[in-house]
C-alpha atoms as a PDB file:
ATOM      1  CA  UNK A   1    -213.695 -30.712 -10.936  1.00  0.00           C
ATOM      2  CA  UNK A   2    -211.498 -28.723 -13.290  1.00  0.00           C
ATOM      3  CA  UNK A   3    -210.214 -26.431 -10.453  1.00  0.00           C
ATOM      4  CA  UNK A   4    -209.175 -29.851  -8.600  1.00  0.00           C
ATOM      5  CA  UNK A   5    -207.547 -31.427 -11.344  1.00  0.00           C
ATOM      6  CA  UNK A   6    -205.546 -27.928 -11.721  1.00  0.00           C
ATOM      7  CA  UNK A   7    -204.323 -28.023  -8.091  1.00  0.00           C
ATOM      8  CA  UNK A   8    -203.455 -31.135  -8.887  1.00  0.00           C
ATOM      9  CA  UNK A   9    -201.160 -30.902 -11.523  1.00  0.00           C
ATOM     10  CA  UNK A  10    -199.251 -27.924  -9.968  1.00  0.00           C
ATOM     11  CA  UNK A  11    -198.796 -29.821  -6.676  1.00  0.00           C
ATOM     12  CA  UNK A  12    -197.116 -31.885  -9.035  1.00  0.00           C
ATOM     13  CA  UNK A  13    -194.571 -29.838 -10.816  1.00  0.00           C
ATOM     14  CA  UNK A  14    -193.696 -28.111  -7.232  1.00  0.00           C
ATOM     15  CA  UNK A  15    -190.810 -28.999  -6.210  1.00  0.00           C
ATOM     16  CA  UNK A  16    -189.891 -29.961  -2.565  1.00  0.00           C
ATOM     17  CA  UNK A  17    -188.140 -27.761  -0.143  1.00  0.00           C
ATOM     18  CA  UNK A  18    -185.402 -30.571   0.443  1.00  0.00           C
ATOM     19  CA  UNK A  19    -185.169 -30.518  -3.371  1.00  0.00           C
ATOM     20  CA  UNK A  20    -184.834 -26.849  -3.469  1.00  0.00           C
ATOM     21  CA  UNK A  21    -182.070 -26.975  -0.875  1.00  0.00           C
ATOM     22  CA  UNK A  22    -180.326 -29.394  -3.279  1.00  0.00           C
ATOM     23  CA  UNK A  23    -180.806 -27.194  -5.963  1.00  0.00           C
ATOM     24  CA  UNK A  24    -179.081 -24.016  -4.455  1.00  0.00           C
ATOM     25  CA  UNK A  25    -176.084 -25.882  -3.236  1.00  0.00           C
ATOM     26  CA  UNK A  26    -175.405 -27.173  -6.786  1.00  0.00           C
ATOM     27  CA  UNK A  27    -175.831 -23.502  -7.897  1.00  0.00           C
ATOM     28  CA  UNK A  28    -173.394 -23.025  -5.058  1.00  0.00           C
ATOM     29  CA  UNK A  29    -170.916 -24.949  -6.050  1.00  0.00           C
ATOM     30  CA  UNK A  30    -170.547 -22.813  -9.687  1.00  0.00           C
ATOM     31  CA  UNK A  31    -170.922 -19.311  -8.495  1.00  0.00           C
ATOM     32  CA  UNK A  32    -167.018 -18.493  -7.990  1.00  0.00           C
ATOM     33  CA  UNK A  33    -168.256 -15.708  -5.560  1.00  0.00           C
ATOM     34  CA  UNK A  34    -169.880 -17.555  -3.763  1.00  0.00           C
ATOM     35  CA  UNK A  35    -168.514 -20.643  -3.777  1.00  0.00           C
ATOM     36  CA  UNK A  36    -164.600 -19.451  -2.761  1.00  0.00           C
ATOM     37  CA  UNK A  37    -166.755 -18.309   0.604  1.00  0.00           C
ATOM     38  CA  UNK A  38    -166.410 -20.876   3.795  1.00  0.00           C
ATOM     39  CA  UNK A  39    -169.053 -23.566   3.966  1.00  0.00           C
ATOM     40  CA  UNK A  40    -170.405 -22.113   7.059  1.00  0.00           C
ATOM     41  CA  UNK A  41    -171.530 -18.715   6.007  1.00  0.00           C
ATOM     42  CA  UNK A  42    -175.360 -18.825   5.439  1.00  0.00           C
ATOM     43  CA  UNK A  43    -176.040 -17.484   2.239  1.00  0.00           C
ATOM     44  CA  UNK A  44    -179.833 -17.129   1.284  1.00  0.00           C
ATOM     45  CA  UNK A  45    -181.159 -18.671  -1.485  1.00  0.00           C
ATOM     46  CA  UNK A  46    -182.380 -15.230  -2.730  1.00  0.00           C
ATOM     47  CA  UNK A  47    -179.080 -14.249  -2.854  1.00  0.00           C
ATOM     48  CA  UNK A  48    -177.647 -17.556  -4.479  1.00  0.00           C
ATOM     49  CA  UNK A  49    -180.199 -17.231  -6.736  1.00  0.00           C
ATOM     50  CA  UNK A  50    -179.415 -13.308  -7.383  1.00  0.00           C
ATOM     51  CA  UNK A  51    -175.760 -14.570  -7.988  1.00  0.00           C
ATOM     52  CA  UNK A  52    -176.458 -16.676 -10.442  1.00  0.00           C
ATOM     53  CA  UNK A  53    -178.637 -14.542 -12.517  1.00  0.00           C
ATOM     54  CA  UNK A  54    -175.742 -11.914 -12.764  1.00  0.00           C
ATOM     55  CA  UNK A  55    -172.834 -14.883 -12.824  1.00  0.00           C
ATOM     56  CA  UNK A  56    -174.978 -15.968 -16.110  1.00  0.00           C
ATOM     57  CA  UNK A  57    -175.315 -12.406 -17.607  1.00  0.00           C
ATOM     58  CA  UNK A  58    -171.472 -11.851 -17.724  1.00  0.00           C
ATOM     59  CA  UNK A  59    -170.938 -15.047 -19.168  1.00  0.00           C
ATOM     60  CA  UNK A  60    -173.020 -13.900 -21.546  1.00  0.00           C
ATOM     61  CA  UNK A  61    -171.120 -10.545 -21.886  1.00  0.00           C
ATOM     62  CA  UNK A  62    -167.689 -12.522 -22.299  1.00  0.00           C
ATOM     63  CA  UNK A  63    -169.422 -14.232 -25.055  1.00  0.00           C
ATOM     64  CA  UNK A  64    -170.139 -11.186 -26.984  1.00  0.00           C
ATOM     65  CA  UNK A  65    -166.792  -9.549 -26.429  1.00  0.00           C
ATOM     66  CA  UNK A  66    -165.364 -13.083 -27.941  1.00  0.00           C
ATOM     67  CA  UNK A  67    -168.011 -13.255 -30.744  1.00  0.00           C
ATOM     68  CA  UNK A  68    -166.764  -9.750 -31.854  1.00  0.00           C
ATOM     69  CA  UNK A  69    -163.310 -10.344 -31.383  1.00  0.00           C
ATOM     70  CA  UNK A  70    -163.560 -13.378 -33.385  1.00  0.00           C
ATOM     71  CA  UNK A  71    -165.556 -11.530 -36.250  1.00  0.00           C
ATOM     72  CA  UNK A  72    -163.079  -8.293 -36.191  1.00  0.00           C
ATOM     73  CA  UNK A  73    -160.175 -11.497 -36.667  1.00  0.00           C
ATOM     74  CA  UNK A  74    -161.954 -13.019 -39.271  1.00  0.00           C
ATOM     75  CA  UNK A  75    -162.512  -9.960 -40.899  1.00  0.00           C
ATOM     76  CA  UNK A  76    -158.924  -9.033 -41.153  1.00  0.00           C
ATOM     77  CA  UNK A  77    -157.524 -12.477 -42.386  1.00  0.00           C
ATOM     78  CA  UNK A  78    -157.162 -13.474 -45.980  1.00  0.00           C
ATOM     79  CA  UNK A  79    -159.988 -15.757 -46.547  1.00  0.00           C
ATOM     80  CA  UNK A  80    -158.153 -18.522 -48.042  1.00  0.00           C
ATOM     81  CA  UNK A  81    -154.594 -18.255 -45.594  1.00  0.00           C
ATOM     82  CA  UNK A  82    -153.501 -20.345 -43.301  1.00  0.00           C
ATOM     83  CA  UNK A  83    -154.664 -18.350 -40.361  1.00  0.00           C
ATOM     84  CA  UNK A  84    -158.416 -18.590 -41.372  1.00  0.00           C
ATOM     85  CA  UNK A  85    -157.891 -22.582 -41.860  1.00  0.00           C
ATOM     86  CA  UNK A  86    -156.526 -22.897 -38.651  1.00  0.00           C
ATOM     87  CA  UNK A  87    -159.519 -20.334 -37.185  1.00  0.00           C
ATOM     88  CA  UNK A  88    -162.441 -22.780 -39.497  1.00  0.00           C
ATOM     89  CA  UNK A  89    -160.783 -25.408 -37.789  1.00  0.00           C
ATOM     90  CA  UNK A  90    -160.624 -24.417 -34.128  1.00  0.00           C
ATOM     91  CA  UNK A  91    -164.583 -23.508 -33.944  1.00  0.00           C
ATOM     92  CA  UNK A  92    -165.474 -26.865 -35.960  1.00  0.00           C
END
């Protein structure tokens, strides 16, 4: 009964292929690469999917590069200036 109940509950989190399609065209949409191409090239959902993954690791690069510029700013402004107030102000 247990293995049942399992199969269950994973037909249940699957997701539908229409749904899936859905899915990859909204990923679409935000992959500049991608998304600059012409609606009617057939791009695989592997490859939408493969996209994305490295779209999302250099975001994450940019945000490191801006994390250490911001520290190597903050670093050489006088704690109490105006620059740093206007810095504390912009990331609050």
């Amino acid at each position: 009964m247990s293995n049942r109940r399992s199969r269950q509950s994973s037909n249940a989190s699957r997701i539908s292929d229409d749904q899936m399609i859905d899915l990859v065209s909204k990923l679409r949409q935000f992959l500049p690469e991608i998304h600059e191409r012409r609606r009617s090239d057939k791009v695989s959902a592997s490859k939408v999917l493969q996209e994305t993954c490295n779209y999302i690791r250099k975001l994450h690069r940019e945000v490191d590069n801006l994390s250490d510029r911001l520290s190597q700013l903050l670093d050489s402004v006088d704690e109490d200036g105006p620059e740093a107030a206007v810095i504390r102000s912009l990331l609050m």
